[in-house]
N, C-alpha and C. Protein backbone atom coordinates (compact mmCIF):
# COMPACT_ATOMS: atom_id res chain seq x y z
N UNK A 1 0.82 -1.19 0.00
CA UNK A 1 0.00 0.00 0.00
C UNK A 1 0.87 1.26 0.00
N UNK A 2 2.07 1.15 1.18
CA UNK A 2 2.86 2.49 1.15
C UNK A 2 3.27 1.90 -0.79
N UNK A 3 3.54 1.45 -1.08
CA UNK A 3 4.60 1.36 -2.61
C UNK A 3 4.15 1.77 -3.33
N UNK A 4 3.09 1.97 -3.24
CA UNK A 4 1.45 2.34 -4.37
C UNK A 4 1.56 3.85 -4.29
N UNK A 5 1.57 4.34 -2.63
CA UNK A 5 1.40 5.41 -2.56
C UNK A 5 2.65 6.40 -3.51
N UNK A 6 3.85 5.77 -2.97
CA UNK A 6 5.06 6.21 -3.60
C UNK A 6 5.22 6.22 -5.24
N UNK A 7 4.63 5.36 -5.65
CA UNK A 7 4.47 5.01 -7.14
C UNK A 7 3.60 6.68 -7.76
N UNK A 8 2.79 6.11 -7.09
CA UNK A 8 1.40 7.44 -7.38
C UNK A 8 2.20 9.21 -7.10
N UNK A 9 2.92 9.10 -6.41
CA UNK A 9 3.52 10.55 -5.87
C UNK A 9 4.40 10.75 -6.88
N UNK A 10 5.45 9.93 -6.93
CA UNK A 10 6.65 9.74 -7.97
C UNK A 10 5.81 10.05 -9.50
N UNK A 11 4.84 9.16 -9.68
CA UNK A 11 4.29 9.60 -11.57
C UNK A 11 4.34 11.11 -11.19
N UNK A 12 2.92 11.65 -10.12
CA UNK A 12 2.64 12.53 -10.02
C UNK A 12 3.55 14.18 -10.22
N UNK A 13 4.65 13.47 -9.53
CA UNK A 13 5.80 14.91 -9.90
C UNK A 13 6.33 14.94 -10.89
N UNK A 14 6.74 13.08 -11.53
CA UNK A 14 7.57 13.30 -13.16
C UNK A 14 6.38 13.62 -13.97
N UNK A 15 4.93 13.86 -13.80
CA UNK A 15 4.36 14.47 -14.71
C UNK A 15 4.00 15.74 -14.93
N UNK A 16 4.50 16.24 -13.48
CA UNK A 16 4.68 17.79 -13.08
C UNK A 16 5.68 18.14 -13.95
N UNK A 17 6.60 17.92 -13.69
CA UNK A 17 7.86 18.13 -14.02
C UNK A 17 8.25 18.23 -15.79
N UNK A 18 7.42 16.99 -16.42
CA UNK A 18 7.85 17.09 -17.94
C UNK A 18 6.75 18.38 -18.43
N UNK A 19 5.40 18.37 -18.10
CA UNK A 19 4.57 19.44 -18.18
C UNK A 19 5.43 20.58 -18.13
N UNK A 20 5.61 20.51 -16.80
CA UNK A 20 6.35 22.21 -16.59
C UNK A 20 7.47 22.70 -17.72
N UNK A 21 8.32 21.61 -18.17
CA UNK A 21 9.59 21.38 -18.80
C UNK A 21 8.69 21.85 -20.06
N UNK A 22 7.99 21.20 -20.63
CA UNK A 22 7.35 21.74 -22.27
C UNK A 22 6.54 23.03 -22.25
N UNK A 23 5.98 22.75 -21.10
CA UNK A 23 4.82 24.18 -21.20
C UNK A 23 5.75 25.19 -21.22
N UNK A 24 7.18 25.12 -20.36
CA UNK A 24 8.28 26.56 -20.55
C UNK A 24 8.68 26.44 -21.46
N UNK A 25 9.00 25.23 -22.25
CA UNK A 25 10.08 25.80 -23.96
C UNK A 25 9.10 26.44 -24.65
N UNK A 26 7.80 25.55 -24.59
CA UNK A 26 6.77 26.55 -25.73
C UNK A 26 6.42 27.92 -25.71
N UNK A 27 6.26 28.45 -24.08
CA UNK A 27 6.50 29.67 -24.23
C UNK A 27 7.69 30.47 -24.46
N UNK A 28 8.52 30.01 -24.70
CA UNK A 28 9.92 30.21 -24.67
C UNK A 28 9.82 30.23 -26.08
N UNK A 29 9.25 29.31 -27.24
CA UNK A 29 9.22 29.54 -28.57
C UNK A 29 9.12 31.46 -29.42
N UNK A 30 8.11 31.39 -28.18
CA UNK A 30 7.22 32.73 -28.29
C UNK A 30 8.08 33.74 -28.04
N UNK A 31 8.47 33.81 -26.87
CA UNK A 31 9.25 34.69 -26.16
C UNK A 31 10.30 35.34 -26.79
N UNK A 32 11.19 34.14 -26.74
CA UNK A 32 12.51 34.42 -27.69
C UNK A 32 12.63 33.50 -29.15
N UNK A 33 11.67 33.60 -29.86
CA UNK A 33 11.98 32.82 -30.96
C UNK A 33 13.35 32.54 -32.02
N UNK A 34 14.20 33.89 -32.28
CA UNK A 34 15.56 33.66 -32.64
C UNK A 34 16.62 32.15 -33.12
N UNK A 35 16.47 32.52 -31.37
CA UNK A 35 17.50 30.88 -31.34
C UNK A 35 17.06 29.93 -31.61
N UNK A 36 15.92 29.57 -31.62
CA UNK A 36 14.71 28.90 -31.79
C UNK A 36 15.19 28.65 -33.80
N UNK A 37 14.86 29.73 -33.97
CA UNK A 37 14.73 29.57 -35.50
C UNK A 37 16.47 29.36 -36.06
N UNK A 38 17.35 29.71 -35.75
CA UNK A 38 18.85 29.71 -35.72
C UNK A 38 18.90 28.15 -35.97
N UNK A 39 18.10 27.66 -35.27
CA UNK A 39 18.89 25.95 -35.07
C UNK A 39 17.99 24.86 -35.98
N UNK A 40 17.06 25.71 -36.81
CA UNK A 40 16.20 24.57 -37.85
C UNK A 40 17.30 24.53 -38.79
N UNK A 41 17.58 23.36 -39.15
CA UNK A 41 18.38 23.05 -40.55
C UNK A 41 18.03 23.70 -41.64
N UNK A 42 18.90 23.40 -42.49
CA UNK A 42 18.86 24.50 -43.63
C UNK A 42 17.67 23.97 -44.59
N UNK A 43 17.72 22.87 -44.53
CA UNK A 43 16.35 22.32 -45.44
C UNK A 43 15.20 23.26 -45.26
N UNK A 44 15.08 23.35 -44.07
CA UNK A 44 13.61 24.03 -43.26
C UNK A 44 14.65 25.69 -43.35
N UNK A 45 15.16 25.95 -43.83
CA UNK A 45 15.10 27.66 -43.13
C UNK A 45 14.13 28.23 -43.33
N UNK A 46 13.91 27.97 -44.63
CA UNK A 46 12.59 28.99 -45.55
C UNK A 46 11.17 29.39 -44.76
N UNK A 47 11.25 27.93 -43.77
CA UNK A 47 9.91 28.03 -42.57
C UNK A 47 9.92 28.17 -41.17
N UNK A 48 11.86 28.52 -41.47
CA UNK A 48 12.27 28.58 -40.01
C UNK A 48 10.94 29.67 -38.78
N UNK A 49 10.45 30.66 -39.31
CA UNK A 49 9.37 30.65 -38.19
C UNK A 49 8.24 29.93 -37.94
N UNK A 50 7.76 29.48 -39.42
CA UNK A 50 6.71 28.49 -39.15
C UNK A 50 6.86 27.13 -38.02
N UNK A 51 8.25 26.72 -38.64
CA UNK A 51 8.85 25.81 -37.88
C UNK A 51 8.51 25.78 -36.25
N UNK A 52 9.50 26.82 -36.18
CA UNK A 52 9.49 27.14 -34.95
C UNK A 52 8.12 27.72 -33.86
N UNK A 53 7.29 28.21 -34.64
CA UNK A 53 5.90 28.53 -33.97
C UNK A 53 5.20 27.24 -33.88
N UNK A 54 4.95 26.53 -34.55
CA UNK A 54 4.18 25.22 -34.62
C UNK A 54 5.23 24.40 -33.81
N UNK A 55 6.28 24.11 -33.65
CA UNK A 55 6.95 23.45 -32.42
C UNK A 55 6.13 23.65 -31.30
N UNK A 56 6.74 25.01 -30.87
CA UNK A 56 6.10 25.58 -29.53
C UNK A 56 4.80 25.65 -29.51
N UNK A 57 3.54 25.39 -30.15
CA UNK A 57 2.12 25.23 -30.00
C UNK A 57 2.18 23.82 -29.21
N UNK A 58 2.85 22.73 -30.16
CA UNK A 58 3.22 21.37 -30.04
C UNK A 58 3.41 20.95 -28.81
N UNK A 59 4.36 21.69 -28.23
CA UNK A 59 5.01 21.79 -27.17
C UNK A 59 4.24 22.07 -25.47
N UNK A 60 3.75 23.32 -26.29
CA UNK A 60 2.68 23.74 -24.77
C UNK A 60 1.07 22.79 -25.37
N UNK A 61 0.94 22.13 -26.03
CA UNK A 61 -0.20 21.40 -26.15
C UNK A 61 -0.04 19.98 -25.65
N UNK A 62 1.58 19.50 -26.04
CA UNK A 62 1.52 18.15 -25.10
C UNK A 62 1.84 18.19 -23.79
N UNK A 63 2.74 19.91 -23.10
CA UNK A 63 2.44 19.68 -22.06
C UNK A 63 1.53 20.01 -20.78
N UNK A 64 0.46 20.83 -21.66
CA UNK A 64 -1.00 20.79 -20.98
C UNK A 64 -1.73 19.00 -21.04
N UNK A 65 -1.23 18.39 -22.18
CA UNK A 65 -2.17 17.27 -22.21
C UNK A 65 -1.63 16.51 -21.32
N UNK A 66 -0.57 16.50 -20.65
CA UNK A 66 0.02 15.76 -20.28
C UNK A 66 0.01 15.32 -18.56
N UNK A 67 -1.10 16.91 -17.80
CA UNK A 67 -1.61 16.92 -16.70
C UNK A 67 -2.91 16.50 -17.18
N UNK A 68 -3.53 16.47 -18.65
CA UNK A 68 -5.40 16.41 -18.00
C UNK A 68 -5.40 14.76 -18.01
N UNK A 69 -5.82 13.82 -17.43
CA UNK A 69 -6.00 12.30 -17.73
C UNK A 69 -6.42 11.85 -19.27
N UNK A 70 -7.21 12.45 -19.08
CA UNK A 70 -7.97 11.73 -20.68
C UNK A 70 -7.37 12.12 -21.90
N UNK A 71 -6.24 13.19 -21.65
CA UNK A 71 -5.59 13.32 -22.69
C UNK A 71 -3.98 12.84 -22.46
N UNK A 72 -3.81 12.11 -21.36
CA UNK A 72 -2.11 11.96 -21.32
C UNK A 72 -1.11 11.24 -22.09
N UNK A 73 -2.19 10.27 -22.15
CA UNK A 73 -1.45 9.03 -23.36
C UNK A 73 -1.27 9.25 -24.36
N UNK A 74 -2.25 10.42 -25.07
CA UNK A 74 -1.88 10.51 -26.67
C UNK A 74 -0.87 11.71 -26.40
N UNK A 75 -0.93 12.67 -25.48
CA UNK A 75 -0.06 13.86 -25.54
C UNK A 75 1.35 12.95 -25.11
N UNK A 76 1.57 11.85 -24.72
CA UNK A 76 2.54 11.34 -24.30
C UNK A 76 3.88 11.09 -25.68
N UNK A 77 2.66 10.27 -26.52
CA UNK A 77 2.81 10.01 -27.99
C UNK A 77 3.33 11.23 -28.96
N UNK A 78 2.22 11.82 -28.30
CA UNK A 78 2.56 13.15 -29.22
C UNK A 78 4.02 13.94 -28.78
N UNK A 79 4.40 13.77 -27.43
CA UNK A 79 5.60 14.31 -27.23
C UNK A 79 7.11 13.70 -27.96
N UNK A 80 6.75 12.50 -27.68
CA UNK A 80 7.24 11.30 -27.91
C UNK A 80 7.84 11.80 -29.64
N UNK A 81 6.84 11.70 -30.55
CA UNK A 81 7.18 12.03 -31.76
C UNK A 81 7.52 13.81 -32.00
N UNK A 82 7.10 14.18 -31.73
CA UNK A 82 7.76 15.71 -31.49
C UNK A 82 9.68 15.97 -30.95
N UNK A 83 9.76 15.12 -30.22
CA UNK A 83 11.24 14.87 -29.65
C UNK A 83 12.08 14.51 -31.13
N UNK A 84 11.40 13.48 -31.45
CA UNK A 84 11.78 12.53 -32.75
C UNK A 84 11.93 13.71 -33.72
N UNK A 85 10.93 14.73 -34.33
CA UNK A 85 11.11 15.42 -35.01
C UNK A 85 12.46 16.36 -35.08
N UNK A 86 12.51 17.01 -33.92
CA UNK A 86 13.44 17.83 -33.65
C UNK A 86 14.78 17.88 -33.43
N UNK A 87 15.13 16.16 -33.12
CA UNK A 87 16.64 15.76 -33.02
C UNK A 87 17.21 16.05 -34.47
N UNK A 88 16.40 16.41 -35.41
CA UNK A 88 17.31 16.66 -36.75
C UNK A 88 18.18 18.12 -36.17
N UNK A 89 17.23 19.17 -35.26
CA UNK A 89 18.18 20.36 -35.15
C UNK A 89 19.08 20.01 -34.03
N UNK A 90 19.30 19.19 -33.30
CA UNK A 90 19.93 18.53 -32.83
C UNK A 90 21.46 18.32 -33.51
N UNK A 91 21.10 17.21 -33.86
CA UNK A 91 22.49 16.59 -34.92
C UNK A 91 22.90 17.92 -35.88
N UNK A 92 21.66 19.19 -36.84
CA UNK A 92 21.96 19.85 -37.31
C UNK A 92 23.61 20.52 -36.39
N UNK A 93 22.68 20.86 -35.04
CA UNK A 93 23.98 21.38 -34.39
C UNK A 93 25.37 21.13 -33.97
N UNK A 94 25.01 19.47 -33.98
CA UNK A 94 26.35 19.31 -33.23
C UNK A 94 27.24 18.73 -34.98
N UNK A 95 26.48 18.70 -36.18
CA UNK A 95 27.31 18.37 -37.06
C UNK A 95 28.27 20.02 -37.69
N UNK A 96 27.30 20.83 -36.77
CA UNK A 96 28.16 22.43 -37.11
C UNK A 96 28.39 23.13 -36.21
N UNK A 97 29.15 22.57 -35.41
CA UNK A 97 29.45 23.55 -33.94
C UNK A 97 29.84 25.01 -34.22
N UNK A 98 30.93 25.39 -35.39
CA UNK A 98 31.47 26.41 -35.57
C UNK A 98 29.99 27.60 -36.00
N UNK A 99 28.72 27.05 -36.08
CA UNK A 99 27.61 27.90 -36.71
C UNK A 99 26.87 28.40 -35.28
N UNK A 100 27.41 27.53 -34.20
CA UNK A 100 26.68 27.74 -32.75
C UNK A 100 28.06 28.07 -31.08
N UNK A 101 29.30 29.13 -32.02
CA UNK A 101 29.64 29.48 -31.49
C UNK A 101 29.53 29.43 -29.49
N UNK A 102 28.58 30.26 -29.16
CA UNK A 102 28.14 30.20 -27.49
C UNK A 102 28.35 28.93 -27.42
N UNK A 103 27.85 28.30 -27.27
CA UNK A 103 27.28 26.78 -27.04
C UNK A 103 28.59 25.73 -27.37
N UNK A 104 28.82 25.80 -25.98
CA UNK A 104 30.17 24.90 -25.58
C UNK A 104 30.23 23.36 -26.40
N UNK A 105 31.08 23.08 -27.55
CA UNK A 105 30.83 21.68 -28.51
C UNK A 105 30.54 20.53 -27.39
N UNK A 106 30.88 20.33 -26.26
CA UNK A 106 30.13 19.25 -25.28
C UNK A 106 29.20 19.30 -25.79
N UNK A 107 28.23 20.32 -25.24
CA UNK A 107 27.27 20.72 -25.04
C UNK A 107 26.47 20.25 -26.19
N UNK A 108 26.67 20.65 -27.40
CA UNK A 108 26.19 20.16 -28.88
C UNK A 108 25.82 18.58 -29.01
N UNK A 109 26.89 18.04 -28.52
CA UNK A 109 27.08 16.24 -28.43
C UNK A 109 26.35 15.86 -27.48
N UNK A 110 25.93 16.26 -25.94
CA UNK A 110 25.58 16.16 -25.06
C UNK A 110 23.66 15.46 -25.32
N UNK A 111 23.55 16.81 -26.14
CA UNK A 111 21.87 16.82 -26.53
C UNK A 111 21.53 16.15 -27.38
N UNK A 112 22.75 15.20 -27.78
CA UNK A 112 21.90 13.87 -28.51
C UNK A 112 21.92 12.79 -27.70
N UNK A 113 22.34 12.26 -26.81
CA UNK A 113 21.82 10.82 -26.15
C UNK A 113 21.06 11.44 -25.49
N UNK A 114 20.82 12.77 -24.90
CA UNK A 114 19.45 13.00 -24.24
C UNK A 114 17.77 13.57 -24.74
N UNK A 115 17.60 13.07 -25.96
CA UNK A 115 16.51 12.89 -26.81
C UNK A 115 16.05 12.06 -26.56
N UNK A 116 16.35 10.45 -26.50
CA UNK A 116 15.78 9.73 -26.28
C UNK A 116 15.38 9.53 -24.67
N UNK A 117 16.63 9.81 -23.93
CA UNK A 117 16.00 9.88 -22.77
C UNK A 117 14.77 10.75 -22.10
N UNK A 118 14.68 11.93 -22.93
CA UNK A 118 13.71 12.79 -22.88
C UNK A 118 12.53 11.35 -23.64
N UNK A 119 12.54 11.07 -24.37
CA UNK A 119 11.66 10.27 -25.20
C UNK A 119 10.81 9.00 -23.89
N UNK A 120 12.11 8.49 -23.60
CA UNK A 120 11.62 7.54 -22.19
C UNK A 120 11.01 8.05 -21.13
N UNK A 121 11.62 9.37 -20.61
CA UNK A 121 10.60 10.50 -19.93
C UNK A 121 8.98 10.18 -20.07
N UNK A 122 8.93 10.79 -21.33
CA UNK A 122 7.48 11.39 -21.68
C UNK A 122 6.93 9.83 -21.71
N UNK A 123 7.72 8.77 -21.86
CA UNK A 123 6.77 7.53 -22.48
C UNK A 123 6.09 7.54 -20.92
N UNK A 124 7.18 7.21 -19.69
CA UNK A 124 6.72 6.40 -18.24
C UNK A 124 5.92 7.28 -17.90
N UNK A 125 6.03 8.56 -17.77
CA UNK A 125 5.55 9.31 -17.20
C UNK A 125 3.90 9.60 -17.66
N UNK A 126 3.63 9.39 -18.76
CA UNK A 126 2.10 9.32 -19.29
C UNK A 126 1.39 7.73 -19.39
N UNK A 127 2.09 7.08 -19.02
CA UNK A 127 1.62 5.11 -18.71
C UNK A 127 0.37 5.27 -17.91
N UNK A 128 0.82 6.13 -17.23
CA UNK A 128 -0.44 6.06 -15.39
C UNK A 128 -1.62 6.94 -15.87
């Protein structure tokens, strides 16, 4: 019974927590869009704001869905593939560090094994 309880507390904050985490980049799309648009590959520049506005809708929509119940599982999905989408500006970056100056080349390399872990995130955390 206590394990249950702990189980239930534990979802409860990692679903706080990834919510809070998306609902701030998406407004963050808004906010400061720039860097945002800086890091769509060149394929996409042409829509680099489109890009980047429809991310951040994406973004604060899976992580509102992601507190209501009846919507967690698909916003889970939906995060899930949204992550997937975006590792292209990902790799974009770390295959051109010299184009992202600030941004320490760790740092570039860093944010690709943590896509998927972001990916495993959003999966456990919307199960319950």
């Amino acid at each position: 019974m206590v394990e249950e309880q702990l189980e239930r507390d534990g979802g409860r904050r990692s679903r706080g927590l990834l919510a809070a985490f998306f609902i701030g980049a998406g407004v963050n799309h808004f906010v400061q869009p720039r860097p945002y648009e800086k890091i769509v590959p060149p394929r996409l520049q042409g829509e680099a704001k489109r890009v980047v506005m429809l991310s951040g809708i994406a973004e604060l929509a899976g992580g509102v869905g992601v507190l209501l119940p009846g919507t967690r599982r698909l916003s889970g999905v939906g995060l899930i593939a949204l992550l997937a989408a975006v590792f292209s500006a990902n790799l974009y970056m770390a295959q051109q560090p010299e184009r992202f100056k600030k941004i320490p080349r760790v740092a570039l390399y860093a944010r690709l094994p943590l896509q998927p872990l972001m990916m495993l995130w959003a999966w456990r955390a919307t199960r319950r």
